[in-house]
Protein backbone atom coordinates (compact mmCIF):
# COMPACT_ATOMS: atom_id res chain seq x y z
CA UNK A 1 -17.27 78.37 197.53
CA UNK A 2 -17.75 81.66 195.49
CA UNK A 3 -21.64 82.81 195.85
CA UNK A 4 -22.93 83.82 191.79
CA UNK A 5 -23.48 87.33 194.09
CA UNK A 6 -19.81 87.51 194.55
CA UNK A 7 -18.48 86.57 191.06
CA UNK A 8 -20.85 89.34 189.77
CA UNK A 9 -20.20 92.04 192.12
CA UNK A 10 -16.36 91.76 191.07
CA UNK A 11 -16.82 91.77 187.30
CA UNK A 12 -16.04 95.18 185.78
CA UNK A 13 -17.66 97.00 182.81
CA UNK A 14 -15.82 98.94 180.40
CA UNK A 15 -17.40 100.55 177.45
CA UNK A 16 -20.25 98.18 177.10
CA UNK A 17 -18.05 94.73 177.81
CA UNK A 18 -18.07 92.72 181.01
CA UNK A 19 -14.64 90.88 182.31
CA UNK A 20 -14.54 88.33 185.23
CA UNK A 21 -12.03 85.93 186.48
CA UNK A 22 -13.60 82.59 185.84
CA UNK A 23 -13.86 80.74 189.20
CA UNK A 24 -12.38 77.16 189.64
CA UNK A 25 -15.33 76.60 192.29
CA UNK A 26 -17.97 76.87 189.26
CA UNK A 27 -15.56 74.50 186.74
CA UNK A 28 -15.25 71.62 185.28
CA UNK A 29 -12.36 70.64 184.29
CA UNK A 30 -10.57 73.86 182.55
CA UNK A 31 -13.65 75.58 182.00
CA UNK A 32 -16.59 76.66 183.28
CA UNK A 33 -19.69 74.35 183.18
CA UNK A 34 -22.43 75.70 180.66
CA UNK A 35 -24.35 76.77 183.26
CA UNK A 36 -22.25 79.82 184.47
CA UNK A 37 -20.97 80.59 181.11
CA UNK A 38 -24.90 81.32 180.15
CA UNK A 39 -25.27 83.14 183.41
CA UNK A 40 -22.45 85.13 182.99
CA UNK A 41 -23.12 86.37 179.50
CA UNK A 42 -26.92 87.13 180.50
CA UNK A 43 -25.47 89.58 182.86
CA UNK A 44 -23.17 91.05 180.23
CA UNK A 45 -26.33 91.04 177.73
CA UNK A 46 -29.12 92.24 179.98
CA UNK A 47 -27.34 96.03 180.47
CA UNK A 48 -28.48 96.33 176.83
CA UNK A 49 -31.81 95.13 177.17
CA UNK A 50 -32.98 97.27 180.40
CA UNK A 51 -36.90 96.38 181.37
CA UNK A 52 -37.19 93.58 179.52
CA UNK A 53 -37.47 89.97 180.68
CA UNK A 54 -35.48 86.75 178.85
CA UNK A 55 -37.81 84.78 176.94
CA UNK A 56 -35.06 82.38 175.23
CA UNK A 57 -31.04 81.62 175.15
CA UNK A 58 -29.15 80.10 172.98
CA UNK A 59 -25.47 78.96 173.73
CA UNK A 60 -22.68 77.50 171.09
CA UNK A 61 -19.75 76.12 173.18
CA UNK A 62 -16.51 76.62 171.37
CA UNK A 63 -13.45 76.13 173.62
CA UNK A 64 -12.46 76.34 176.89
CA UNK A 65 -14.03 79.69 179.43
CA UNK A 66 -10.90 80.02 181.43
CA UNK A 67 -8.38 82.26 183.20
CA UNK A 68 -9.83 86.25 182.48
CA UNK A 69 -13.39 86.13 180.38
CA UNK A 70 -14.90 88.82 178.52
CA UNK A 71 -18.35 89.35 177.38
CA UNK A 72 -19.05 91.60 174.75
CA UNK A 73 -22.75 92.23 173.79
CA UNK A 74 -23.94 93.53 170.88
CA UNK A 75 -27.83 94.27 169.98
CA UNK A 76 -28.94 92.98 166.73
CA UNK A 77 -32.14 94.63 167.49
CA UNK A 78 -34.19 96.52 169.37
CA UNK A 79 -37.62 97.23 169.56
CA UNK A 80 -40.29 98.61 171.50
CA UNK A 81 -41.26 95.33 173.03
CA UNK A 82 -38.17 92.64 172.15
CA UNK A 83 -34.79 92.53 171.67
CA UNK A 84 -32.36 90.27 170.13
CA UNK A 85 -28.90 90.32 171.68
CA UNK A 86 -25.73 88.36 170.85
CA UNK A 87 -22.85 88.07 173.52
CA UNK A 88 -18.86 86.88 172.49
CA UNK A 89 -17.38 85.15 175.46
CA UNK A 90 -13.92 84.94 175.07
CA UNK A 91 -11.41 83.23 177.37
CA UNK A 92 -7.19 83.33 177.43
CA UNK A 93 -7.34 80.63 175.20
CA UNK A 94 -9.42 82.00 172.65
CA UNK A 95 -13.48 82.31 172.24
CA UNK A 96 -14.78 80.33 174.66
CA UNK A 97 -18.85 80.62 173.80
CA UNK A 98 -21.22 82.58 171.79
CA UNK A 99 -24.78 83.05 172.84
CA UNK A 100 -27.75 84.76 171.77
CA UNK A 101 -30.75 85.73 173.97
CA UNK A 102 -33.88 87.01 172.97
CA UNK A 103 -35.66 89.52 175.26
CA UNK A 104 -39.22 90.66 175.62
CA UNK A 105 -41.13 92.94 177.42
CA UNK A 106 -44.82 92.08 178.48
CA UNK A 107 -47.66 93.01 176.00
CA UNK A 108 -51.27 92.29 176.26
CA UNK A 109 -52.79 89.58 174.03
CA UNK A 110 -55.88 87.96 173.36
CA UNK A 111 -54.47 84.48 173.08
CA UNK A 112 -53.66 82.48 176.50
CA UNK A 113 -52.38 79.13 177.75
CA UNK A 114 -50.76 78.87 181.24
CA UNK A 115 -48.20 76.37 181.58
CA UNK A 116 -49.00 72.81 182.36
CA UNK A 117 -48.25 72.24 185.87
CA UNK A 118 -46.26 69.05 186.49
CA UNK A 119 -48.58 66.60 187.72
CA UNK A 120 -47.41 63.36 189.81
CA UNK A 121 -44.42 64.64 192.02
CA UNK A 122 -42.02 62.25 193.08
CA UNK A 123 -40.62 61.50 196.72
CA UNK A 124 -39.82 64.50 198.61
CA UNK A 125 -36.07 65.38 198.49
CA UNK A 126 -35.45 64.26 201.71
CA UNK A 127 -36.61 60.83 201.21
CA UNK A 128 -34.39 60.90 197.48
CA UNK A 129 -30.69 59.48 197.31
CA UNK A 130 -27.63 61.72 196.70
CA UNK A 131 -27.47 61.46 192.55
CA UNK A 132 -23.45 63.35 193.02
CA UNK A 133 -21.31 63.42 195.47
CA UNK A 134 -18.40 65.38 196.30
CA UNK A 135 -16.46 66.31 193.10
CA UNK A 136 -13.94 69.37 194.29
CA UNK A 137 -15.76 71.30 191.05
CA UNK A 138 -18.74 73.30 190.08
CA UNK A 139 -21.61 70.36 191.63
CA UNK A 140 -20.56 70.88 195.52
CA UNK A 141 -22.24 74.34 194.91
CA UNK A 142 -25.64 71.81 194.34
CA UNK A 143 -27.61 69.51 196.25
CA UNK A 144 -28.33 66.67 194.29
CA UNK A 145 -30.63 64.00 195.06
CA UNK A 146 -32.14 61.38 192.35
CA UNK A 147 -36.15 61.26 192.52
CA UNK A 148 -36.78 59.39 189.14
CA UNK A 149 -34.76 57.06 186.89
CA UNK A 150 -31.04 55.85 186.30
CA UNK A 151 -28.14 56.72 188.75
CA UNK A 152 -25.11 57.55 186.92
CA UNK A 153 -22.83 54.71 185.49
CA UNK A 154 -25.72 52.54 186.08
CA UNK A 155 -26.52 50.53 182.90
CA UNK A 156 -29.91 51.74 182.87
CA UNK A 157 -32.03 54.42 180.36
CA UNK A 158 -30.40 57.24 179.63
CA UNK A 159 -32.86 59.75 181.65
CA UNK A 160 -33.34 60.73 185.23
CA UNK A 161 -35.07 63.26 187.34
CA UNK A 162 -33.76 64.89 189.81
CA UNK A 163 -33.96 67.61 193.02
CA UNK A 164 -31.28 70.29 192.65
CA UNK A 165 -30.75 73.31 194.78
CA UNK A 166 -28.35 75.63 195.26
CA UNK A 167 -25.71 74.64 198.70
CA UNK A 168 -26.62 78.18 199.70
CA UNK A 169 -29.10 81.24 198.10
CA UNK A 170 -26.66 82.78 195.64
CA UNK A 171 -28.22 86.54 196.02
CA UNK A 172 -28.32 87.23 192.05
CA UNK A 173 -30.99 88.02 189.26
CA UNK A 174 -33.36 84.98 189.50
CA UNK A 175 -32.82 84.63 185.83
CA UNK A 176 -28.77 84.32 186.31
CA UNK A 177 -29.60 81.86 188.60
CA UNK A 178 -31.88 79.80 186.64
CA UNK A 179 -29.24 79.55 183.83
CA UNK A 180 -27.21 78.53 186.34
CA UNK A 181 -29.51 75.60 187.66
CA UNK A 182 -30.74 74.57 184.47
CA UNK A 183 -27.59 73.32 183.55
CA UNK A 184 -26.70 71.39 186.57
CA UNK A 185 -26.83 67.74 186.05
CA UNK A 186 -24.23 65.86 184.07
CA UNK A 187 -26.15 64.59 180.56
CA UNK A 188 -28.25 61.78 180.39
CA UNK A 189 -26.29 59.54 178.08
CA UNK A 190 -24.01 58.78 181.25
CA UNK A 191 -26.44 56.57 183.22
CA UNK A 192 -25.20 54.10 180.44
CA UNK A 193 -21.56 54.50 180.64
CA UNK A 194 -19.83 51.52 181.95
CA UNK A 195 -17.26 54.09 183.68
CA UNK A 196 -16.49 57.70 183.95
CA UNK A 197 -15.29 59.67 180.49
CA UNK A 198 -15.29 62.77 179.49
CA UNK A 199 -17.83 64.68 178.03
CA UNK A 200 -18.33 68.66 176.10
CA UNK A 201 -21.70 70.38 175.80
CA UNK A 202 -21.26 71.83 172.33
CA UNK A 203 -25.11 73.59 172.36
CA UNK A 204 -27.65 74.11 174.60
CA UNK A 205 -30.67 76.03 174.38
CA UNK A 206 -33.50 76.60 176.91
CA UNK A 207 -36.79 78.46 176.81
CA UNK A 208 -38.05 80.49 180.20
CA UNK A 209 -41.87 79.61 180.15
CA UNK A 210 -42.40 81.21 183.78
CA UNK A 211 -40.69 84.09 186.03
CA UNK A 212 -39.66 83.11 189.05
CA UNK A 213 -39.25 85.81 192.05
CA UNK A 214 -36.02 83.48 193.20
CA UNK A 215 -34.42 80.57 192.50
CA UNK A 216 -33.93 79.61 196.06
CA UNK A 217 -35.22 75.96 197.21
CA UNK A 218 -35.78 73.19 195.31
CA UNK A 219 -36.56 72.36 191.60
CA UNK A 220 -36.92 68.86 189.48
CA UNK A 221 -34.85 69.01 186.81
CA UNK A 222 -35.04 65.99 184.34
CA UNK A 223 -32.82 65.40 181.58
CA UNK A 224 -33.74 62.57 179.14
CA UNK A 225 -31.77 61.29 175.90
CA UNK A 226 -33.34 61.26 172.67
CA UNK A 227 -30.20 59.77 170.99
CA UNK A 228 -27.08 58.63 171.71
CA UNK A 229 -24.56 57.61 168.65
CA UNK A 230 -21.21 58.15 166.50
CA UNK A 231 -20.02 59.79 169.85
CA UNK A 232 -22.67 62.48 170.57
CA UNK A 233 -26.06 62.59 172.27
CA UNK A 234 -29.09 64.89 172.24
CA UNK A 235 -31.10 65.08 174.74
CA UNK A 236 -34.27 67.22 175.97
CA UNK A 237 -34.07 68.67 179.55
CA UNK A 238 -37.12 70.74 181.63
CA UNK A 239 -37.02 72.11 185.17
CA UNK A 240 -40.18 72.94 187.41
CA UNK A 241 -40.26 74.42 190.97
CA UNK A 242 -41.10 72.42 194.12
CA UNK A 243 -44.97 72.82 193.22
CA UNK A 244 -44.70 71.42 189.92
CA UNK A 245 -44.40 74.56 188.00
CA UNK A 246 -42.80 74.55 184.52
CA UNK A 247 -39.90 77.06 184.71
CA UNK A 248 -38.08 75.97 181.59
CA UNK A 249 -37.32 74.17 178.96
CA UNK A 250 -34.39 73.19 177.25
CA UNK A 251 -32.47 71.16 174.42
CA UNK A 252 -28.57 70.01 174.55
CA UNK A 253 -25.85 68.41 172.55
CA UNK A 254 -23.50 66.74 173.84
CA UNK A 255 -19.79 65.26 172.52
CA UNK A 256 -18.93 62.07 174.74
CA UNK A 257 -15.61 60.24 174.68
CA UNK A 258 -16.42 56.47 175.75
């Protein structure tokens, strides 16, 4: 398996735009999960947003992020404190993703609220069932294990919670990682398919409420449908550290064919 650290150190630059070979180890299917599409344009956007920190992402999914990607960034602003950043992801078969990322640096403020620490932990990983097995794509580089809710193809609600960690530490930006995690477990809706399908992510965003130093270890990630109808599901999705602290926060929509 590729390490993120690996897939990074071989993209190239060139007058502001990153390219990189996209990596059948991270895929699904012929493309690239969400996951590593986001992390891969936050490292093309973040050389244009130097010593600042991302506060939010947005991603639209438009085709397939295969064969040679490139990331072009361009700043729709800049500021003193914030920046708003757009990347074009294309792929060999056309544009692949467009996301938009909004950066901002610290500033001092009268007006504080830490975030709500999960409270309530489920069993301990080690105590959890696998929630994936082997698939030959981008999950074998995750340890899986289902601490709340429906197993997949189960017949039961359409949410779940779930330890993920990374197979190995992927030596990257802890936000590239993040992205990366965030977007790990396969959508919510499928607890209540009666047998695999396939599914697209068409959107997803996700809001960083806390810095993490790493992204090594594990996290809870819980996805949980709000809707699921005329072929497409929304569903809400937030991911805390092994203490219970809220890293993120997120939002999808998803296209299912079942």
């Amino acid at each position: 398996m590729a390490k993120l650290s690996e897939i990074v150190r071989q993209a190239s630059y060139d007058d502001g735009r990153l390219a990189v070979e996209a990596s059948p180890a991270w895929s699904q299917g012929r493309t690239l999960y969400g996951g590593m599409t986001a992390a891969l344009c936050f490292e093309a956007a973040k050389h244009v947003a130097r010593d600042m920190t991302l506060r939010s992402a947005q991603l639209l999914f438009a085709g397939p992020a295969s064969g040679t990607l490139t990331m072009q960034p361009k700043v729709f602003r800049k500021g003193r404190s914030s920046a708003a950043v757009a990347v074009n992801c294309a792929g060999e078969d056309g544009p692949a993703a467009l996301a938009a990322f909004a950066f901002g640096a610290d500033r001092d403020s009268h007006v504080e609220l830490a975030p709500r620490p999960r409270s309530g932990l489920p069993a301990p990983p080690e105590q959890c069932p696998p929630f994936i097995g082997p698939t030959g794509g981008f999950h074998d580089n995750f340890d899986l294990r289902l601490a709340e809710g429906s197993a997949l193809l189960s017949g039961g609600p359409q949410a779940f919670t779930v330890w993920v960690r990374f197979r190995e530490p992927q030596n990257v930006d802890a936000t590239t990682a993040l992205l990366a995690l965030g977007d790990s477990l396969p959508p919510a809706a499928m607890a209540s398919f009666p047998e695999m399908a396939p599914i697209s992510t068409m959107t997803w965003s996700i809001d960083l409420i806390d810095q993490p130093a790493n992204v090594d270890g594990w996290h809870l990630l819980r996805s949980t449908s709000e809707q699921t109808q005329n072929g497409y599901s929304t569903q809400t999705m937030d991911l805390w550290d092994a203490s219970g602290r809220h890293l993120a926060a997120g939002r999808q929509l998803i296209a299912i064919f079942i």
